[in-house]
Protein backbone atom coordinates (compact mmCIF):
# COMPACT_ATOMS: atom_id res chain seq x y z
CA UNK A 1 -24.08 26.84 -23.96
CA UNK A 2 -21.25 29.15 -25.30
CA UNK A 3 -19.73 28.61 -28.39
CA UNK A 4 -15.91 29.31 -29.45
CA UNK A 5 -15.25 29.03 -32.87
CA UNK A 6 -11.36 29.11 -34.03
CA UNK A 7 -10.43 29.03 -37.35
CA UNK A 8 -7.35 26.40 -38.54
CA UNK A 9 -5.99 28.63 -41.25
CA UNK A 10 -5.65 32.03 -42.89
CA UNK A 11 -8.53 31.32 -45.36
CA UNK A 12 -11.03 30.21 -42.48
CA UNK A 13 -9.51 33.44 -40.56
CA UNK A 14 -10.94 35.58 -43.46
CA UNK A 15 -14.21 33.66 -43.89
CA UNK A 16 -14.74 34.39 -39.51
CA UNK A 17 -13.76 37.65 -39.55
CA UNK A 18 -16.02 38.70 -43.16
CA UNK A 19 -19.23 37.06 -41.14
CA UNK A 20 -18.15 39.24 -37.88
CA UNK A 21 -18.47 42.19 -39.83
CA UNK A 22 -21.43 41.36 -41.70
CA UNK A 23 -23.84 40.42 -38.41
CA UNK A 24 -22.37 43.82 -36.88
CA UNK A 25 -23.54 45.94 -39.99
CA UNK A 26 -27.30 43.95 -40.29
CA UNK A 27 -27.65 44.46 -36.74
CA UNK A 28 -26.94 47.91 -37.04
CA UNK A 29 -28.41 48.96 -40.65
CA UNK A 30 -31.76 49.89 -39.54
CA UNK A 31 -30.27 52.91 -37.48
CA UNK A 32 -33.01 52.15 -34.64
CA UNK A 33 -30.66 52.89 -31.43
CA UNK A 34 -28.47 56.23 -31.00
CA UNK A 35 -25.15 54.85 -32.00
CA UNK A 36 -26.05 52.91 -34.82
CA UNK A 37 -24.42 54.82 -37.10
CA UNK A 38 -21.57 54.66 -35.90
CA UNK A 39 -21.25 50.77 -35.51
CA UNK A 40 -22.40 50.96 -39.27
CA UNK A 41 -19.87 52.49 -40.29
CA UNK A 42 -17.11 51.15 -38.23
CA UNK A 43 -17.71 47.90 -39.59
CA UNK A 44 -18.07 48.68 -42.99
CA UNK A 45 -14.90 50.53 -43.29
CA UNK A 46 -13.16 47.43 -41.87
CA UNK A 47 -14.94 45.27 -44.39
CA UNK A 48 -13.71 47.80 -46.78
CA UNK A 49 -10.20 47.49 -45.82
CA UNK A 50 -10.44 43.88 -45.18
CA UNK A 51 -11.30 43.46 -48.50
CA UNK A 52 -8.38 45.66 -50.21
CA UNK A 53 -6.29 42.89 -47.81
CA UNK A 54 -7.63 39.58 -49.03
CA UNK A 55 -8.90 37.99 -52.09
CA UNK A 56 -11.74 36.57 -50.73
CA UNK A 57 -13.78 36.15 -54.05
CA UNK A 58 -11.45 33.48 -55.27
CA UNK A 59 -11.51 31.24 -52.53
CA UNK A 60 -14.89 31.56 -52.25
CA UNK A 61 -15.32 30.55 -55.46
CA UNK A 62 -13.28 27.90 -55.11
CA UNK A 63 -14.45 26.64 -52.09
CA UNK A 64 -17.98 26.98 -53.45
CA UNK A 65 -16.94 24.94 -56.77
CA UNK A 66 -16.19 22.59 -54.38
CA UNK A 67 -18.80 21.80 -52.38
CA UNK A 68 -20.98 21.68 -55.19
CA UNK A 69 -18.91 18.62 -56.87
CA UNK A 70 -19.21 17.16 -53.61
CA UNK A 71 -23.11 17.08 -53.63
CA UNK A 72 -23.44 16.13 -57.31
CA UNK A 73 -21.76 13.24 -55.91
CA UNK A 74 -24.44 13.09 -53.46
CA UNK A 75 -27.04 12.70 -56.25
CA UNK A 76 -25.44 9.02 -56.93
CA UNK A 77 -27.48 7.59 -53.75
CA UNK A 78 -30.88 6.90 -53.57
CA UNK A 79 -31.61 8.07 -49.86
CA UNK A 80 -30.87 11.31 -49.85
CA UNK A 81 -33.69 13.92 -50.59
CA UNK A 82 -32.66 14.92 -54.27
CA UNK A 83 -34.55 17.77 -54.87
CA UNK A 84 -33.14 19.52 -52.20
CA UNK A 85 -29.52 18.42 -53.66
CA UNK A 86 -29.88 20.05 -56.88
CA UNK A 87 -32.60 23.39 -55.26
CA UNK A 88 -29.00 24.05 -53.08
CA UNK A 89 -26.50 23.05 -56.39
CA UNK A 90 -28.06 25.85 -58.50
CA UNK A 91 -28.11 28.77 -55.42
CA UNK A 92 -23.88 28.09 -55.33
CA UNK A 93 -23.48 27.80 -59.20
CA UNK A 94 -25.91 31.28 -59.24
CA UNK A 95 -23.75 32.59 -56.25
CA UNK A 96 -20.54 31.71 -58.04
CA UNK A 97 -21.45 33.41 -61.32
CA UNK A 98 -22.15 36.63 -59.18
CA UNK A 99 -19.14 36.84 -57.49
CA UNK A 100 -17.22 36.18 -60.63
CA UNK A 101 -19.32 38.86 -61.72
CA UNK A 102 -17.90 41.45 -58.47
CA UNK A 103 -14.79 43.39 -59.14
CA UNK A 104 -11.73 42.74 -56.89
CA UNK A 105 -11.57 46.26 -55.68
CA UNK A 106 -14.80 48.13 -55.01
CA UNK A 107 -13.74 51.33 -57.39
CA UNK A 108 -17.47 52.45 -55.96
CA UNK A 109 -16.17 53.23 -52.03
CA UNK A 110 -13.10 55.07 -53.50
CA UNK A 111 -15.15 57.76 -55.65
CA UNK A 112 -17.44 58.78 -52.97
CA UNK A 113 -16.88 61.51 -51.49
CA UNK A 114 -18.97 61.58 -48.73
CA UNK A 115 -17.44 58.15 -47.63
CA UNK A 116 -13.69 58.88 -48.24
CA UNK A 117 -14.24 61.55 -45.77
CA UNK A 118 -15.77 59.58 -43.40
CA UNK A 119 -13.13 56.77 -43.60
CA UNK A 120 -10.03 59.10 -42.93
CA UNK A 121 -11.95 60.14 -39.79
CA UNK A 122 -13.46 56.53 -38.23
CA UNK A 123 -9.76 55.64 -38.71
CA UNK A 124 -8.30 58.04 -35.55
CA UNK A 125 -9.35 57.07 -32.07
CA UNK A 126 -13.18 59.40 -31.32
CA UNK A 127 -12.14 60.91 -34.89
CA UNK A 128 -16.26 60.79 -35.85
CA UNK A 129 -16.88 63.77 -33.02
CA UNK A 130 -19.35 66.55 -34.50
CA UNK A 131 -16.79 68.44 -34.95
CA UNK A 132 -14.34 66.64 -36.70
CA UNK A 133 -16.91 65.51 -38.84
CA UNK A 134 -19.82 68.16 -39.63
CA UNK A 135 -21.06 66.18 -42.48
CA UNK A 136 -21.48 63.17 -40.65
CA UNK A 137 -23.64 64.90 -37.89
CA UNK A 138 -25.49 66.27 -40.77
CA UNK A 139 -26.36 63.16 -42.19
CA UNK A 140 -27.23 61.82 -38.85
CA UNK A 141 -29.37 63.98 -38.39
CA UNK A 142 -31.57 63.67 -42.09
CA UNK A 143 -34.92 61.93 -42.16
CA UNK A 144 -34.81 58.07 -41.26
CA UNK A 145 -35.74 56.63 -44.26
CA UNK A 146 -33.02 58.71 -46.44
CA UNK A 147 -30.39 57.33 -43.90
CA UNK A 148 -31.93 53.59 -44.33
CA UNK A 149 -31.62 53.87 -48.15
CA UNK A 150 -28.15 55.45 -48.40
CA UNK A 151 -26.64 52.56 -45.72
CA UNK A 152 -28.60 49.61 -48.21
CA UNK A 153 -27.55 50.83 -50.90
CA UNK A 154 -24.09 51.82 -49.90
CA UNK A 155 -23.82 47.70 -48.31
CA UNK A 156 -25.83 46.20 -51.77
CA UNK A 157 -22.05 46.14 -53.29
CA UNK A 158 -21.15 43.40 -50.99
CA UNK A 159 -24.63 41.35 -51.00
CA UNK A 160 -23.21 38.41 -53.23
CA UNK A 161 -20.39 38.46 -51.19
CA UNK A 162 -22.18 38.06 -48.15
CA UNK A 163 -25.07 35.33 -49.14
CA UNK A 164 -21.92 33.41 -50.76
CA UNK A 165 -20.21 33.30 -47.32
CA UNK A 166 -23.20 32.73 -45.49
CA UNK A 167 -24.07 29.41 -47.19
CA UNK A 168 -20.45 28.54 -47.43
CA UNK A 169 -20.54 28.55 -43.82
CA UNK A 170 -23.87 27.40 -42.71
CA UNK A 171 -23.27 23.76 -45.02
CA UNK A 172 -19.82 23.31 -43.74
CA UNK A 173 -21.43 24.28 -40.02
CA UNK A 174 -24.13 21.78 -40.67
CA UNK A 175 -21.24 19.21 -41.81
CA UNK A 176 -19.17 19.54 -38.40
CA UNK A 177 -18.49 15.82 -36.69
CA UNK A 178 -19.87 16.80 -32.62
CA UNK A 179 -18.02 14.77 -29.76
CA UNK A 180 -18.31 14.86 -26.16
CA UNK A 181 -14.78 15.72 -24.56
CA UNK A 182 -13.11 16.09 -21.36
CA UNK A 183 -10.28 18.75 -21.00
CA UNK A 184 -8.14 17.12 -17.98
CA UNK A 185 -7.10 19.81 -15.50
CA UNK A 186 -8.54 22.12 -17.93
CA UNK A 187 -6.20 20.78 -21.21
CA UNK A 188 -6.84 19.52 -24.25
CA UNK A 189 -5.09 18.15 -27.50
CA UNK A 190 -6.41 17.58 -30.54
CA UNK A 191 -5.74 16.02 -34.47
CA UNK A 192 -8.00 17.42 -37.52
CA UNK A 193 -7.62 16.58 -41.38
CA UNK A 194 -8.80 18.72 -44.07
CA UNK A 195 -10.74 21.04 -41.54
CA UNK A 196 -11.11 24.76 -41.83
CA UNK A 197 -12.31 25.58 -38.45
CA UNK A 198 -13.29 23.89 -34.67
CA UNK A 199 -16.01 24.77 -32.76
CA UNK A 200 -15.98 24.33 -28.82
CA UNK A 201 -19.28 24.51 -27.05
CA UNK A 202 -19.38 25.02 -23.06
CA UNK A 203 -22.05 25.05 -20.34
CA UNK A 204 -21.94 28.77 -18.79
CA UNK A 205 -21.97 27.09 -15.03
CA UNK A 206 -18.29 26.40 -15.77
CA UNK A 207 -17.17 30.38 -15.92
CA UNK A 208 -14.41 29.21 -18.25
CA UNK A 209 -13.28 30.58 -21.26
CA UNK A 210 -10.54 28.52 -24.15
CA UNK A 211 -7.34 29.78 -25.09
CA UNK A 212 -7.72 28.29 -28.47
CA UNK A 213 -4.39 27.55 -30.91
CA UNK A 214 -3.83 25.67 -33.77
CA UNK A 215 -3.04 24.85 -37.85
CA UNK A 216 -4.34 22.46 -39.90
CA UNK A 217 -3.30 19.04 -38.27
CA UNK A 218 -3.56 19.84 -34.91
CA UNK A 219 -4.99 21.91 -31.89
CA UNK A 220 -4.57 22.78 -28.37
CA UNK A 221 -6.96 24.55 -25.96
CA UNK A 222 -6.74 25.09 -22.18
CA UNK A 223 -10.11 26.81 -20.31
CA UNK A 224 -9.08 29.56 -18.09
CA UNK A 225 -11.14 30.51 -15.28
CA UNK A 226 -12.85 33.70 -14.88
CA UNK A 227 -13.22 32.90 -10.87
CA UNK A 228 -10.30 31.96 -9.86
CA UNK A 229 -7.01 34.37 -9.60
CA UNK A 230 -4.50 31.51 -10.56
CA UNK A 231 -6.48 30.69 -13.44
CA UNK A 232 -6.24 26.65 -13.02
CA UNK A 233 -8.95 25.00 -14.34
CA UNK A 234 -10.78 21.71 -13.37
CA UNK A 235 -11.89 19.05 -15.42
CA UNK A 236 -13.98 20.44 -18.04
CA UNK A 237 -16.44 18.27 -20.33
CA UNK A 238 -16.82 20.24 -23.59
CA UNK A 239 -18.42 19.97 -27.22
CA UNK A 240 -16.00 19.19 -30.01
CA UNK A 241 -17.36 20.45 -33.65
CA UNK A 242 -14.78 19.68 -36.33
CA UNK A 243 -15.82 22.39 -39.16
């Protein structure tokens, strides 16, 4: 199955598009295939100016705050594994106290040189060509392991932020109410309360896609076809995950 995930507001639109760029700069870290680099550093210059865009630390933190009252609640009934409760209680409150801990603006990205540089370029359509950028095809072309370090350690100033989304996400994942639903001629409406994002999950035999739209009361999606020319869809049973 495919899944479609589609965030209900601005927040949840951060929290999506943060992940995005973290699974494109892990995947691309260990500089194993030829244009590794360069998908490194795309994505962590838009993380960079993502950041400078959003305050993402303080809803995390308040999100985070939250979810942890919510399972000390959890502690009040006898069948639920308790241990487990408070092991996953102390990693927020320890992720929290990090990311109080980050600075707002990473003052680090702005003093580098080498970086700044490299930024201006990866901003202009093909700007990272050798010869626009000499510096970066020296670098490319260093040992291995120097390029390894110099990408961790250049990334280690967002690690807190990044194991703080990732469980942020993966609980309220692992809290999303699945339903089977039909879209009727390829339409669907649907009501949500105090839900940050949907998830739609589709067999791949159905060569549709969603158009997904929505807020926080309310969505619509209709499946396009990528067979037909007029784009009209046919029934189409779906998964529902309310996030």
């Amino acid at each position: 199955m495919i899944t479609f995930e589609y965030p209900l507001n601005e927040k949840n639109r951060s929290y999506l598009r943060f992940e995005f760029l973290f699974l494109q700069i892990n995947s691309s870290i260990s500089f194993k295939q030829e244009n590794d680099s360069v998908a490194f550093f795309k994505a962590l210059f838009d993380l960079l100016e993502l950041t400078e865009r959003t305050d993402i630390r303080h809803d995390l933190i308040k999100d985070l705050e939250l979810l942890s009252e919510q399972m000390k609640g959890w502690l009040q009934h006898k069948d639920v594994n308790h241990t487990a409760i408070r092991e996953l209680i102390a990693d927020i409150d320890q992720l929290n106290n990090a990311l109080f801990s980050m600075p707002k603006h990473l003052r680090f990205y702005k003093s580098n040189r080498f970086l700044t540089s490299l930024k201006q370029r990866f901003s202009i359509p093909s700007g990272c060509c050798n010869f626009d950028l000499p510096q970066f095809h020296f670098w490319n072309e260093s040992d291995l392991g120097k390029r390894q370090e110099d990408a961790k350690k250049w990334f280690s100033h967002f690690t807190n932020l990044e194991q703080a989304l990732s469980l942020f996400l993966k609980i309220k994942r692992s809290q999303g109410i699945c339903t089977d639903q039909i879209a009727q001629a390829g339409f669907y409406q649907g009501e949500v309360e105090n839900s940050g994002f949907i998830a739609i999950k589709i067999e791949k035999k159905h060569a549709v896609y969603p158009m997904i739209s929505g807020h926080k009361d309310r969505f619509s999606l209709r499946f396009i076809s990528t067979t037909e020319a007029n784009d009209n869809a046919l029934n189409i049973p779906f998964k529902q995950i309310i996030c």
